[in-house]
Protein backbone atom coordinates (compact mmCIF):
# COMPACT_ATOMS: atom_id res chain seq x y z
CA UNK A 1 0.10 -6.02 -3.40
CA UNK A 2 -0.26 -9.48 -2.52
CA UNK A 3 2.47 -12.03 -0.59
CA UNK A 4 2.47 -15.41 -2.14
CA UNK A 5 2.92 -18.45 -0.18
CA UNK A 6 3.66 -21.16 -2.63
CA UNK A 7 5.44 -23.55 -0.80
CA UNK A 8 3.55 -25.94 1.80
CA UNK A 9 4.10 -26.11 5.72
CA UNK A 10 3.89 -29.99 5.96
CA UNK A 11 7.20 -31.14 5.77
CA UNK A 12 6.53 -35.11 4.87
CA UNK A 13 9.99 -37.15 4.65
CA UNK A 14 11.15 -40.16 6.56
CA UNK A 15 12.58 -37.50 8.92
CA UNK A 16 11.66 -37.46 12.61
CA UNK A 17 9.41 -35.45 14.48
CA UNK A 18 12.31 -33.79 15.91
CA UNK A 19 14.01 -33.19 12.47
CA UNK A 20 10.58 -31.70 10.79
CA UNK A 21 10.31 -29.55 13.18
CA UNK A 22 13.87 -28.12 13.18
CA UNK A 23 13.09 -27.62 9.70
CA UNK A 24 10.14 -25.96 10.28
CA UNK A 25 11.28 -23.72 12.55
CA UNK A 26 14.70 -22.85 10.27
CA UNK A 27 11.95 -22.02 7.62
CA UNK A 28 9.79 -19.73 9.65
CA UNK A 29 13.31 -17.85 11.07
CA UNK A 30 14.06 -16.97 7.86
CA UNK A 31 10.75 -15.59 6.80
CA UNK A 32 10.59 -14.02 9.51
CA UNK A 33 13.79 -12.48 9.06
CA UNK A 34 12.69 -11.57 5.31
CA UNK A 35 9.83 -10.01 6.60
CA UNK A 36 11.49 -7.78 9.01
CA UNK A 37 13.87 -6.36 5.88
CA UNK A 38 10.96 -5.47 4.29
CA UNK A 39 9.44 -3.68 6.92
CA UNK A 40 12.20 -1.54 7.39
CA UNK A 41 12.20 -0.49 3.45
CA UNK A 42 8.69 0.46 4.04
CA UNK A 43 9.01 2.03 7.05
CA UNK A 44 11.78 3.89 5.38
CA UNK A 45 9.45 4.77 2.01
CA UNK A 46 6.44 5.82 4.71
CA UNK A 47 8.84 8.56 5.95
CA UNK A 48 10.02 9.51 2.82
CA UNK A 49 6.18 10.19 2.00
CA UNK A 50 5.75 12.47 5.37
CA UNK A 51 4.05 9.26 6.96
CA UNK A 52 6.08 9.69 9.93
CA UNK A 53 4.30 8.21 12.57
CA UNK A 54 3.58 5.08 10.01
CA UNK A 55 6.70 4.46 9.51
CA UNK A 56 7.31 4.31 13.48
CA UNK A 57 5.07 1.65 13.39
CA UNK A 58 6.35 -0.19 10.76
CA UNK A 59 9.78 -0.29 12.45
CA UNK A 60 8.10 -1.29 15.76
CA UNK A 61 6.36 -4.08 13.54
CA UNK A 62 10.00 -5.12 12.79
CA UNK A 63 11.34 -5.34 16.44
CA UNK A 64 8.28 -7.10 17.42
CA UNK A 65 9.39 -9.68 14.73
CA UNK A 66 12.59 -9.68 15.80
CA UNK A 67 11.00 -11.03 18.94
CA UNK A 68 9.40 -13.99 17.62
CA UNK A 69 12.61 -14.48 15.86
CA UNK A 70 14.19 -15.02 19.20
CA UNK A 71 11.99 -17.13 20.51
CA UNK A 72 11.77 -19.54 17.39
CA UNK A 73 16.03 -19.71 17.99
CA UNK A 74 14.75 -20.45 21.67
CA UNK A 75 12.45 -23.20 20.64
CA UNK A 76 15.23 -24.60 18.24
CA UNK A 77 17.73 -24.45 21.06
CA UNK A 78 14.94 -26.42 23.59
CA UNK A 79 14.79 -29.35 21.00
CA UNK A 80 18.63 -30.09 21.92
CA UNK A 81 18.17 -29.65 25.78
CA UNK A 82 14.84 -31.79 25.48
C-alpha cells in the first residue's frame, strides 16, 4: 500500500508570505485530519483481526495527530496576533 503525494508544497502566487503560509497550514490541517480517519478504520480492522494491542496504537497514533492538529490551528491563530 502506498500514499501518493501528488500535489506540491510550494505554494507560488503573488500571495504574501503571510497568505502562503495560511494556506499551507489549512492544507496540512486537513491531511492531517484525513490521516487521523484513517487511522481509526485501521485501528478498528487491527481489532477486528485479534491485533488488539495494534490497534491501541493506531488510535494513540490518531490522538497524537490530533495534537499536531492543534497546534497547526495554534500557529494559524499566531499569524493574526503577530
Amino acid at each position: 500500500m502506498t500514499h501518493h503525494h501528488d500535489h506540491h508544497h510550494d505554494v507560488t502566487s503573488d500571495l504574501t508570505f503571510e497568505e502562503k503560509l495560511i494556506k499551507m497550514l489549512e492544507h496540512w490541517l486537513k491531511h492531517n485530519q484525513d490521516h487521523v480517519h484513517t487511522y481509526q478504520k485501521w485501528a478498528e480492522r487491527a481489532r477486528a483481526h485479534d491485533l488488539l494491542q495494534t490497534g491501541i496504537l493506531i488510535d494513540e497514533i490518531a490522538e497524537i495527530t490530533r495534537g499536531i492538529d492543534e497546534k497547526i490551528k495554534a500557529a494559524l491563530d499566531s499569524i493574526h496576533k503577530d
